[in-house]
Protein backbone atom coordinates (compact mmCIF):
# COMPACT_ATOMS: atom_id res chain seq x y z
CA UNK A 1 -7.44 -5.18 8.59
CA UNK A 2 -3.11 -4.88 9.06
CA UNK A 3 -1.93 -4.75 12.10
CA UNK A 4 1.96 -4.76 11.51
CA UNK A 5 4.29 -4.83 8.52
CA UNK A 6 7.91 -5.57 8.68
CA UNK A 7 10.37 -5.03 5.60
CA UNK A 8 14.25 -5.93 5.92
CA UNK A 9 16.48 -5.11 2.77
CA UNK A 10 14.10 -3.85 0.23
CA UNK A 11 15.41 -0.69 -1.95
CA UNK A 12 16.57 1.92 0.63
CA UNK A 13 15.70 -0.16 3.52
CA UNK A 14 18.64 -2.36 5.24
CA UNK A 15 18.19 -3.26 8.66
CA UNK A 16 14.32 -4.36 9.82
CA UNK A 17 11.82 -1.67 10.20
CA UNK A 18 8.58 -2.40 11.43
CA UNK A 19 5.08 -0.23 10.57
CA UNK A 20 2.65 -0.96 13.57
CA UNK A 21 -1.11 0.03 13.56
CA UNK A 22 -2.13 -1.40 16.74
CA UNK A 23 -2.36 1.85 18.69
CA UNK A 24 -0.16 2.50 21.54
CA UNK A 25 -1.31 3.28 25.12
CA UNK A 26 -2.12 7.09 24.95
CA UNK A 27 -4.49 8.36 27.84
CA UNK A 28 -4.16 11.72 27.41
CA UNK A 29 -7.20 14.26 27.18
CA UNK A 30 -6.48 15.16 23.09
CA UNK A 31 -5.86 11.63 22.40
CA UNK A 32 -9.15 10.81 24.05
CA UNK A 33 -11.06 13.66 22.08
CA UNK A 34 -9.49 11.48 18.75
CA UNK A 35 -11.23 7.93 19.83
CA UNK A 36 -12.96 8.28 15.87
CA UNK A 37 -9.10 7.47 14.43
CA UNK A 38 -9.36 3.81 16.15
CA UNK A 39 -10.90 1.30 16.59
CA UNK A 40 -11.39 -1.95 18.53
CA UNK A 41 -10.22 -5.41 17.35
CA UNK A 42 -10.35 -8.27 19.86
CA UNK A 43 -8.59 -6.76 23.50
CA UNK A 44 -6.72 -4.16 21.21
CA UNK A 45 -7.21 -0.41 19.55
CA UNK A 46 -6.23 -0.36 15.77
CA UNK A 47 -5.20 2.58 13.89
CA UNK A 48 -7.93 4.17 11.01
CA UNK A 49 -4.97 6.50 9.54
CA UNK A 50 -1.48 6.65 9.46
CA UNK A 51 0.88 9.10 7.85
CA UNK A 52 4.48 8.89 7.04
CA UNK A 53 6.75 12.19 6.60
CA UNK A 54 10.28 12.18 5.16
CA UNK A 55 13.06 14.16 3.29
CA UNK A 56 13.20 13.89 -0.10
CA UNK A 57 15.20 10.63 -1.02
CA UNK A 58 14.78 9.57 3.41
CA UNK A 59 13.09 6.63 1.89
CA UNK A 60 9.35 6.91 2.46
CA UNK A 61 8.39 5.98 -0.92
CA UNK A 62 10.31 2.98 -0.76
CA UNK A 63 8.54 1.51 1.78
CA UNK A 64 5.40 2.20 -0.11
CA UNK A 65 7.02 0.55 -3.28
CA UNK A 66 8.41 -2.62 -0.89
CA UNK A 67 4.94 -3.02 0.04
CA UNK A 68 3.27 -3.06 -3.09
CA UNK A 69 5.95 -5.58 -3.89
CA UNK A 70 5.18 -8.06 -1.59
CA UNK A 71 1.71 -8.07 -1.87
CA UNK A 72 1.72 -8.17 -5.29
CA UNK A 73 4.01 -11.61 -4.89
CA UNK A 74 0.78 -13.11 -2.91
CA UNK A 75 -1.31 -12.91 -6.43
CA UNK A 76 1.22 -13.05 -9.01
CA UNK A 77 3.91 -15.38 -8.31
CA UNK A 78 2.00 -18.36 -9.46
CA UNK A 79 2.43 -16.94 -12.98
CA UNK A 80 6.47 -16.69 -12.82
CA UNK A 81 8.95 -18.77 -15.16
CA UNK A 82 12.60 -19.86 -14.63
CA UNK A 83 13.33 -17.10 -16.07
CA UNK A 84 11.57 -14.44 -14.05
CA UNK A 85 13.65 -11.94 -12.24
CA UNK A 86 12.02 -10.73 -9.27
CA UNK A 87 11.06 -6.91 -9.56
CA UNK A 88 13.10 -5.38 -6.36
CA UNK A 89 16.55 -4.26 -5.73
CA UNK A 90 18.36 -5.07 -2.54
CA UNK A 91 20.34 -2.74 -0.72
CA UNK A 92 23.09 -2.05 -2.73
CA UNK A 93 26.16 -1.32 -0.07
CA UNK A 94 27.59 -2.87 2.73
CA UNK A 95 26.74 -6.20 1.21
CA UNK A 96 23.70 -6.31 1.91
CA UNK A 97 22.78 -7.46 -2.09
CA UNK A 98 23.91 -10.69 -1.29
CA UNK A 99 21.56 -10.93 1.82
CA UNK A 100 17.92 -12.55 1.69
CA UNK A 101 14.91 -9.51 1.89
CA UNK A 102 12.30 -10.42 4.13
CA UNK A 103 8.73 -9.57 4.66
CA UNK A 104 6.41 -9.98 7.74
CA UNK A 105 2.68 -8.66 7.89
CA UNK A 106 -0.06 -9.18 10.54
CA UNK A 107 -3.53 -9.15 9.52
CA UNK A 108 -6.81 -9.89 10.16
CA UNK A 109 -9.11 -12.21 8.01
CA UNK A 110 -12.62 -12.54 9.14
CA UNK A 111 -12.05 -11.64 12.72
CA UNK A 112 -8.93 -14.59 12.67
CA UNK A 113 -5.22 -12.88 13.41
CA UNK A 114 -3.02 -14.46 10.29
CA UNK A 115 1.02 -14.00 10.57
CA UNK A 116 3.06 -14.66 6.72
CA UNK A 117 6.19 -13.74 5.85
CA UNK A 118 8.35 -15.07 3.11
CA UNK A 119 12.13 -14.22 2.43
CA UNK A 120 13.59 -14.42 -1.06
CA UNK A 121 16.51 -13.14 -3.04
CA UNK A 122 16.08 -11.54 -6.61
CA UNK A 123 15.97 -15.17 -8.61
CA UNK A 124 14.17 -17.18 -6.06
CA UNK A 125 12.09 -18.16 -2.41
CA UNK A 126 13.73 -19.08 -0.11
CA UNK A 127 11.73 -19.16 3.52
CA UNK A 128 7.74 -18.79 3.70
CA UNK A 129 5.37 -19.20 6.25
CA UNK A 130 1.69 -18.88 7.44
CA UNK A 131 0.03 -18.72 11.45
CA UNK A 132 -3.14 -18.28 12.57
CA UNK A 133 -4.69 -18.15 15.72
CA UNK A 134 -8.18 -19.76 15.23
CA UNK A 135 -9.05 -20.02 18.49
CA UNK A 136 -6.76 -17.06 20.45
CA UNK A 137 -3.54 -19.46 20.21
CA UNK A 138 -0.99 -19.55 17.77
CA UNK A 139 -0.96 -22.46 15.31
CA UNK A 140 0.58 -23.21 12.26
CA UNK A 141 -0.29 -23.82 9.04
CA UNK A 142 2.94 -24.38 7.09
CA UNK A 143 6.82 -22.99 7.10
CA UNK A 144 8.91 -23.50 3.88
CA UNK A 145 12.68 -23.29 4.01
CA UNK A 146 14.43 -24.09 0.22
CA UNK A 147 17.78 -24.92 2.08
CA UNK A 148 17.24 -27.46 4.17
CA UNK A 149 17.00 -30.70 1.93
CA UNK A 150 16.25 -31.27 -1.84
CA UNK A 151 12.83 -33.14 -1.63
CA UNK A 152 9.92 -31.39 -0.86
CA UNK A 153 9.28 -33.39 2.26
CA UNK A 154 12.58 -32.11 3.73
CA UNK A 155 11.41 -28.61 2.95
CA UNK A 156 8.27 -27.87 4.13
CA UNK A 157 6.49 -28.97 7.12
CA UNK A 158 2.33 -28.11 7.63
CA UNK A 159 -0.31 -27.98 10.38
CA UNK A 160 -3.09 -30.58 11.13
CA UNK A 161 -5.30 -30.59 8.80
CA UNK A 162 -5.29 -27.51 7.82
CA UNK A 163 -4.45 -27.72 4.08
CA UNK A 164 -6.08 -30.40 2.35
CA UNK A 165 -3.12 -32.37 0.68
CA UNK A 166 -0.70 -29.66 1.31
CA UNK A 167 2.26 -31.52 -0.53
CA UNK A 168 0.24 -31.63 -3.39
CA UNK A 169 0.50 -28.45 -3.82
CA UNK A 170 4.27 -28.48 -2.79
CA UNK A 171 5.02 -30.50 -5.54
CA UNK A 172 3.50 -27.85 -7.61
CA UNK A 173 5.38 -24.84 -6.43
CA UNK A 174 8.82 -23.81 -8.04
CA UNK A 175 11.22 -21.72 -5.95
CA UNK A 176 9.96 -18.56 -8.24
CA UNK A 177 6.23 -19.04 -6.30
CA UNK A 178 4.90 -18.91 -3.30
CA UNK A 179 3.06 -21.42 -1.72
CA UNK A 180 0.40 -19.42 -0.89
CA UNK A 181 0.06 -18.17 -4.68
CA UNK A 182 0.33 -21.66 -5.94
CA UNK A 183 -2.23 -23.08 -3.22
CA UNK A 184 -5.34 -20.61 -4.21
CA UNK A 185 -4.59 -21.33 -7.78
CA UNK A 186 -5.40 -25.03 -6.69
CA UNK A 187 -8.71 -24.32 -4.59
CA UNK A 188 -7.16 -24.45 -0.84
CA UNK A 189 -9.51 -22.59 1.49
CA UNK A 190 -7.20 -20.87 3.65
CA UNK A 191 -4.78 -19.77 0.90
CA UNK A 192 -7.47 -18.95 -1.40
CA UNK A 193 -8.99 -16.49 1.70
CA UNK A 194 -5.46 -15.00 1.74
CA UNK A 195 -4.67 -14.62 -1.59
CA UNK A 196 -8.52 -12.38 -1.83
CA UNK A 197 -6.71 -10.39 1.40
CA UNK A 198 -4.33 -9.27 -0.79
CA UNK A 199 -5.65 -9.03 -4.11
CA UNK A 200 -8.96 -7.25 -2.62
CA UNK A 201 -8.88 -5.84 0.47
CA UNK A 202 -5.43 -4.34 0.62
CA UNK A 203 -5.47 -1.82 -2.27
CA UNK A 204 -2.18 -0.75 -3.48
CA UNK A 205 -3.44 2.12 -5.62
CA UNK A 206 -6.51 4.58 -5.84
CA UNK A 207 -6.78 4.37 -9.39
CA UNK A 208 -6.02 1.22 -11.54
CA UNK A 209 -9.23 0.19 -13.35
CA UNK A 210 -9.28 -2.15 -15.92
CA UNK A 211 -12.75 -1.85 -17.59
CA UNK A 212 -14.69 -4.83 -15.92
CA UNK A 213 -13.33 -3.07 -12.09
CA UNK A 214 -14.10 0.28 -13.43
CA UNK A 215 -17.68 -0.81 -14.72
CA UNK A 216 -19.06 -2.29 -11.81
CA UNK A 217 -17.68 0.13 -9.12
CA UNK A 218 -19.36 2.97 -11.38
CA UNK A 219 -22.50 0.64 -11.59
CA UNK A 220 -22.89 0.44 -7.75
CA UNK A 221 -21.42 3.68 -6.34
CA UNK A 222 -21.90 6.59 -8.77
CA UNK A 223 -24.66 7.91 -6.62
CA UNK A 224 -22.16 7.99 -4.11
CA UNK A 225 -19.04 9.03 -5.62
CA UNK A 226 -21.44 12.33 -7.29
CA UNK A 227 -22.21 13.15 -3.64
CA UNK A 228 -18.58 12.46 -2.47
CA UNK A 229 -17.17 15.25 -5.11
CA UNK A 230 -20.10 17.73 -4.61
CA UNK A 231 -19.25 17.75 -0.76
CA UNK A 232 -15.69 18.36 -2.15
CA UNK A 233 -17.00 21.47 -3.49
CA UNK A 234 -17.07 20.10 -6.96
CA UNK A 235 -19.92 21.00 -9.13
CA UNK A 236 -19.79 17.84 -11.52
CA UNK A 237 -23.79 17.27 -11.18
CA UNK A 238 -23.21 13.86 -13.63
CA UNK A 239 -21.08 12.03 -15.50
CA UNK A 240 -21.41 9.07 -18.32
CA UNK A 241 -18.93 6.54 -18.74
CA UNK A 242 -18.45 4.53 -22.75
CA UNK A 243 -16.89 1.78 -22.82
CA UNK A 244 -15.31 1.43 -26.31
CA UNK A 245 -12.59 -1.24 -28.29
CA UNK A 246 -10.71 0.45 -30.79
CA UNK A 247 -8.56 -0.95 -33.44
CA UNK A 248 -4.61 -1.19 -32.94
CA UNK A 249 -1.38 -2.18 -33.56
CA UNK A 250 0.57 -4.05 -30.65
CA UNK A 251 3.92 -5.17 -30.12
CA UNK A 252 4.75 -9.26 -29.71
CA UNK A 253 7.73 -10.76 -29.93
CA UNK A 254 8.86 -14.34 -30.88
CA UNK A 255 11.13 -15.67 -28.80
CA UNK A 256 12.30 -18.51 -31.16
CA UNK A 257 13.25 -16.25 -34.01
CA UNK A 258 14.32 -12.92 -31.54
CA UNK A 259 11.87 -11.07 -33.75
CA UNK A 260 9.67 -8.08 -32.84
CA UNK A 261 6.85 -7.29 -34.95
CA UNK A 262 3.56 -5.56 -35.12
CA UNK A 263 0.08 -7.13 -34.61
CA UNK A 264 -3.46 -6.07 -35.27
CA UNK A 265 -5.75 -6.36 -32.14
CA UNK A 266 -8.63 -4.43 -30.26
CA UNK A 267 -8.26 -2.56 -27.44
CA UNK A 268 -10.16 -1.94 -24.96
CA UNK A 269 -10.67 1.74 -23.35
CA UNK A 270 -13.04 4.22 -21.85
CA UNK A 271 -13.83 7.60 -21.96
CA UNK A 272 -15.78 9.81 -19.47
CA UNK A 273 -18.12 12.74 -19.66
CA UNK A 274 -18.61 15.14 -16.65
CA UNK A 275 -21.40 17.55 -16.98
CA UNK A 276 -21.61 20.97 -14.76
CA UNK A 277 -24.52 23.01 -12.46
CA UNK A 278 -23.28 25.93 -14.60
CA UNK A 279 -24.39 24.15 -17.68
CA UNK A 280 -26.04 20.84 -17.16
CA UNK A 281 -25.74 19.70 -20.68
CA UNK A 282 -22.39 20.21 -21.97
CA UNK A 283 -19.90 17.51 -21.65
CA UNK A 284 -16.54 17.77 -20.45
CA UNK A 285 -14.04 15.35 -20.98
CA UNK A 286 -12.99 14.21 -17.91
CA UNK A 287 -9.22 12.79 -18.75
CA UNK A 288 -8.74 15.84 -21.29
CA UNK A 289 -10.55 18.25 -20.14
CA UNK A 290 -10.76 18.49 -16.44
CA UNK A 291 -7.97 19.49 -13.74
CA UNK A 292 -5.77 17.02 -12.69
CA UNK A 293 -6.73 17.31 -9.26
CA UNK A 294 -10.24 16.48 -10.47
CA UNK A 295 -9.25 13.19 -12.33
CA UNK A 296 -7.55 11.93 -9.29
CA UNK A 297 -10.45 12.99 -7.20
CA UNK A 298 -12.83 11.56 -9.20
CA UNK A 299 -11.00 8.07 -9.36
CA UNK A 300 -9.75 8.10 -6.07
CA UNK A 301 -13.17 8.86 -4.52
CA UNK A 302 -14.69 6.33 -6.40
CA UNK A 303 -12.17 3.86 -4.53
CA UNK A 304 -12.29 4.82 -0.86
CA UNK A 305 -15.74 4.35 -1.13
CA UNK A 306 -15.70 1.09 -2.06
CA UNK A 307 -12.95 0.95 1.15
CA UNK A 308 -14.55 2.07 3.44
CA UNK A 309 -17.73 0.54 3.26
CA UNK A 310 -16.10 -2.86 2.75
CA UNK A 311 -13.82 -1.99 5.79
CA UNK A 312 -10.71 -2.64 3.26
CA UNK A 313 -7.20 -1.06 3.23
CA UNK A 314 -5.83 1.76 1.00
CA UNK A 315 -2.18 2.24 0.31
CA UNK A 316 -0.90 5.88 -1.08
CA UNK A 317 2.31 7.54 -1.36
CA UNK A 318 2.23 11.02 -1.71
CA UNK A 319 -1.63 11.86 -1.02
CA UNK A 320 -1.76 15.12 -1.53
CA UNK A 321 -0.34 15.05 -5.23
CA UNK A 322 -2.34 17.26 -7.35
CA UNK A 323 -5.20 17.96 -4.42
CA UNK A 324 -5.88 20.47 -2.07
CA UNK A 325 -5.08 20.37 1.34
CA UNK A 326 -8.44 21.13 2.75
CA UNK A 327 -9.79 18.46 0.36
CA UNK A 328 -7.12 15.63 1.98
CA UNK A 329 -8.25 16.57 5.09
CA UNK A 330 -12.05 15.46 3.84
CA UNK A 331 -10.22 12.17 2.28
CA UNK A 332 -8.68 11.30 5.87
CA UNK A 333 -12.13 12.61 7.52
CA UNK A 334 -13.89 9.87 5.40
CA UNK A 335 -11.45 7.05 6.80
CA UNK A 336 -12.02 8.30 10.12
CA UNK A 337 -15.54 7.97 10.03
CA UNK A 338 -15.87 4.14 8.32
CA UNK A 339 -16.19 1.56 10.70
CA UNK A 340 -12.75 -0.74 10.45
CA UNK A 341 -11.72 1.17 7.16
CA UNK A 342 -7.65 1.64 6.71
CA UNK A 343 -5.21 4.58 4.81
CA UNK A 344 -1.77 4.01 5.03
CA UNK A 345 -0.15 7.46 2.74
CA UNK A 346 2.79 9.53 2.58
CA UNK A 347 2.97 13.11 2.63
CA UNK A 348 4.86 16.12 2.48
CA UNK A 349 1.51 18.28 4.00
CA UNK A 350 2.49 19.46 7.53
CA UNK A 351 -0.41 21.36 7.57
CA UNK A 352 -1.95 17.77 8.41
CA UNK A 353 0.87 17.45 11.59
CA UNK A 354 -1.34 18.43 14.53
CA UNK A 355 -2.15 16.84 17.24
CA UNK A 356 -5.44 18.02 17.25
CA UNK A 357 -6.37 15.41 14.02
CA UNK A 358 -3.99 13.01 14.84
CA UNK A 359 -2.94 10.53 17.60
CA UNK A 360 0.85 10.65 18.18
CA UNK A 361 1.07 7.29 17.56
CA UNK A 362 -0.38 7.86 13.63
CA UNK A 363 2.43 10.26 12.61
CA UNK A 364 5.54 8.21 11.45
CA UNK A 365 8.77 9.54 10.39
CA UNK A 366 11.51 8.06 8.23
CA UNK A 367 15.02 9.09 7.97
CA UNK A 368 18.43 8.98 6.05
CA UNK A 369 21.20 6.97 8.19
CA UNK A 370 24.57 7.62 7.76
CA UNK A 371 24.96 4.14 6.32
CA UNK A 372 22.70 5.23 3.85
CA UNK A 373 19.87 3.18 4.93
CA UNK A 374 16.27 4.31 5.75
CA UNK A 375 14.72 4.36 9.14
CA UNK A 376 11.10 4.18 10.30
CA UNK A 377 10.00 5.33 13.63
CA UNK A 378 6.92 7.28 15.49
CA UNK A 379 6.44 10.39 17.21
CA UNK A 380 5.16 7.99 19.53
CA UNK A 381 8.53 7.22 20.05
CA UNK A 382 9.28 10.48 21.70
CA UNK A 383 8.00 10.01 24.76
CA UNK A 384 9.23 13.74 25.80
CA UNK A 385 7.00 15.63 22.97
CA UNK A 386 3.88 16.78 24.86
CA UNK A 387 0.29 16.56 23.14
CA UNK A 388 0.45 20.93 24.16
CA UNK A 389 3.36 21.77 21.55
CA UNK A 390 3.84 22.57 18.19
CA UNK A 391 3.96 19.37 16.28
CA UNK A 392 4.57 21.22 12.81
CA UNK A 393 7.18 23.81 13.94
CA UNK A 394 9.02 21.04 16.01
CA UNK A 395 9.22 19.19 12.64
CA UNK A 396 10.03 21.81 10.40
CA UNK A 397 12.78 23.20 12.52
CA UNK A 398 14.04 19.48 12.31
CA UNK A 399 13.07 18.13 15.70
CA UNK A 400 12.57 14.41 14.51
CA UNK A 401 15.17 14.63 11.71
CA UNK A 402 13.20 13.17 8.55
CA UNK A 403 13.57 17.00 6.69
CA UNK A 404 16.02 17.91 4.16
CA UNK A 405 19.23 20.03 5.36
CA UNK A 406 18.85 23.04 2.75
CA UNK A 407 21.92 25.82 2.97
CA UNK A 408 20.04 28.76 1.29
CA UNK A 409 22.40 31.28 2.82
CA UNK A 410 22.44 34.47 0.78
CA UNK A 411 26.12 33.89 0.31
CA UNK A 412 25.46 30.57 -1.24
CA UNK A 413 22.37 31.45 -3.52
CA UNK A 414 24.76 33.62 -4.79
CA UNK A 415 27.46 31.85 -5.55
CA UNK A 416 24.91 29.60 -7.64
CA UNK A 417 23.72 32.48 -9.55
CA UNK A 418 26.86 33.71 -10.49
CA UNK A 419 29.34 31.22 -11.18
């Protein structure tokens, strides 16, 4: 499970902001009736759902993207050369581009709290660091810092025992990895357990199957996922997935002779066949053939299944893309009812901003500074907003900022039109 995420200087973002799903301390009667959106974790409530409104270009997609980054640094990094240039921008004014970007998260691993963060510019590492607290006190397992001393000694300093020959592994990370990467390529326990946090329990997508992924969710949850879209008031009765490599051309490069050129290979791909109550045995093709809002359905349910009964995490920017808004109401529903189960989306849906289905402490808002730099907060936050009033038309009529200023005076739509 996350319980906090902190980004500094990623993208839109330049000062700290700070995502918290450890619920705040809300007594009131509605909040009470909403005791299915949490749940408990140690002496603490934790958050099921949280949502995240914003203007167009406020930012909210950029914290998405800054998050994806990071975790994706936790699993990847240990493949990055000299060479590698680090797949983020900084924030571009005030000079903040020559600043470090930083990244904090608090989770839960096994039912032991876990504190990383790591800071890094866009050629290299340049802090890490890992807590725990294995028995309800903090304790550490390493901190990195590249600029205190040249040797590896001088840079990094571990825990007790906690990493079996930790500078091992030191010697074996370049200041394009992180430790943590390099360490669960080399069989550490506690890195390896954090490295299969990331990689499989904090999903950054709903829908990125390679064919081995794809196969065996299909294999264990198509029952499921068929009974998922029927009560979505879909009337896909089956469906039949073939796996298939096809011939191809693809493109590789030699870096010796700076030469492109074409090269004969296999590739790999699916293709999948829905079949209808109307007519039971025709087959539709569902990437061709079907809605769009029933090809993200159908791969998206398949997903949060395998969430929440594995009690995993679900990033998604922009949930309601393509679907209904009855049928993200089922989606957040489904989180609701898991057992330790977590969606983290954006939205633009303010049908969904009612504090009758959510806590205030699950609706976050982000805003457009004047400096230009975006800023995270909760209606939480607004200690004055009372659980009895509007929580849409307050927003809409631009009560917590995060909406776009639109002039659509008469006077001004023509003037568009006409000159």
């Amino acid at each position: 499970m996350v319980l906090e995420i902190r980004l500094r200087n990623f993208f839109s973002i330049n000062e700290e902001v700070v995502l918290d799903l450890r619920a705040g301390n809300i007594k009131t009667a509605k909040s009470k009736s909403l005791s299915k959106n949490i749940f408990g974790y140690d002496d603490i409530e934790v958050l099921k759902t949280l949502a995240i409104y914003g203007a167009n270009a406020s930012g909210k997609s950029n914290i998405i993207k800054a998050i994806r980054f990071c975790n994706a640094m936790v699993y990847e990094s240990h493949k990055h050369n000299e060479n590698t240039v680090f797949n983020f921008q900084p924030f571009k004014f005030k000079g903040y581009s020559n600043k470090p970007s930083y990244y904090f998260i608090r989770f839960v691993i096994n039912e032991i709290e876990y504190e990383y963060s790591f800071s890094l510019n866009r050629t290299q590492i340049l802090t890490e660091s890992l807590h725990y607290y294995p028995k309800g006190k903090i304790a550490k397992v390493f901190e990195r810092d590249e600029k205190v001393g040249k040797t590896k000694r001088e840079k990094y300093s571990f825990g007790t025992s906690v990493i079996k020959r930790p500078f091992d592994v030191a010697e074996n990370t370049s200041n394009k990895t992180l430790y943590i990467s390099r360490a669960s390529q080399m069989d550490r326990k506690i890195p390896k357990d954090i490295f299969i946090f990331f990689y499989k329990n904090f999903i950054l997508r709903h829908s990125n199957y390679g064919k081995s992924n794809l196969e065996a969710l299909i294999n264990v949850y198509k029952t499921q996922l068929l009974t998922a879209l029927q009560f979505a008031d879909s009337d896909i009765i089956d469906f039949k997935v073939n796996f298939k490599k096809e011939k191809g051309r693809s493109l590789k490069a030699n870096l010796e002779t700076e030469q492109a050129f074409f090269e004969d290979s296999e590739i790999e791909s699916f293709e999948i066949k829905t079949f209808h109550r109307t007519s039971p045995n025709t087959p539709f093709d569902l990437i061709t053939e079907e809605s769009s809002g029933t090809n993200k359905l159908f791969f998206m349910m398949l997903t949060i299944i395998d969430i929440v009964k594995n009690n995993k995490t679900l990033l998604v920017d922009e949930i309601e893309d393509s679907l209904h808004p009855k049928i993200v109401d089922y989606i957040i529903e489904i989180f609701n009812a898991s057992s330790k189960a977590q969606l983290i989306f954006s939205t633009h849906n303010t049908n969904l901003l009612d504090l009758n289905k959510f806590r205030k402490d699950q609706i976050w808002f982000v805003n457009k500074k004047e400096d230009g730099g975006s800023d995270l907060y909760s209606l939480y936050d607004y200690s004055d907003f009372r659980d009895t009033m509007d929580l849409e038309k307050a927003y809409l009529q631009g009560r917590f900022d995060s909406i776009p200023i639109v002039d659509d005076s008469v006077e001004n739509l023509h003037a568009l039109i006409n000159d």
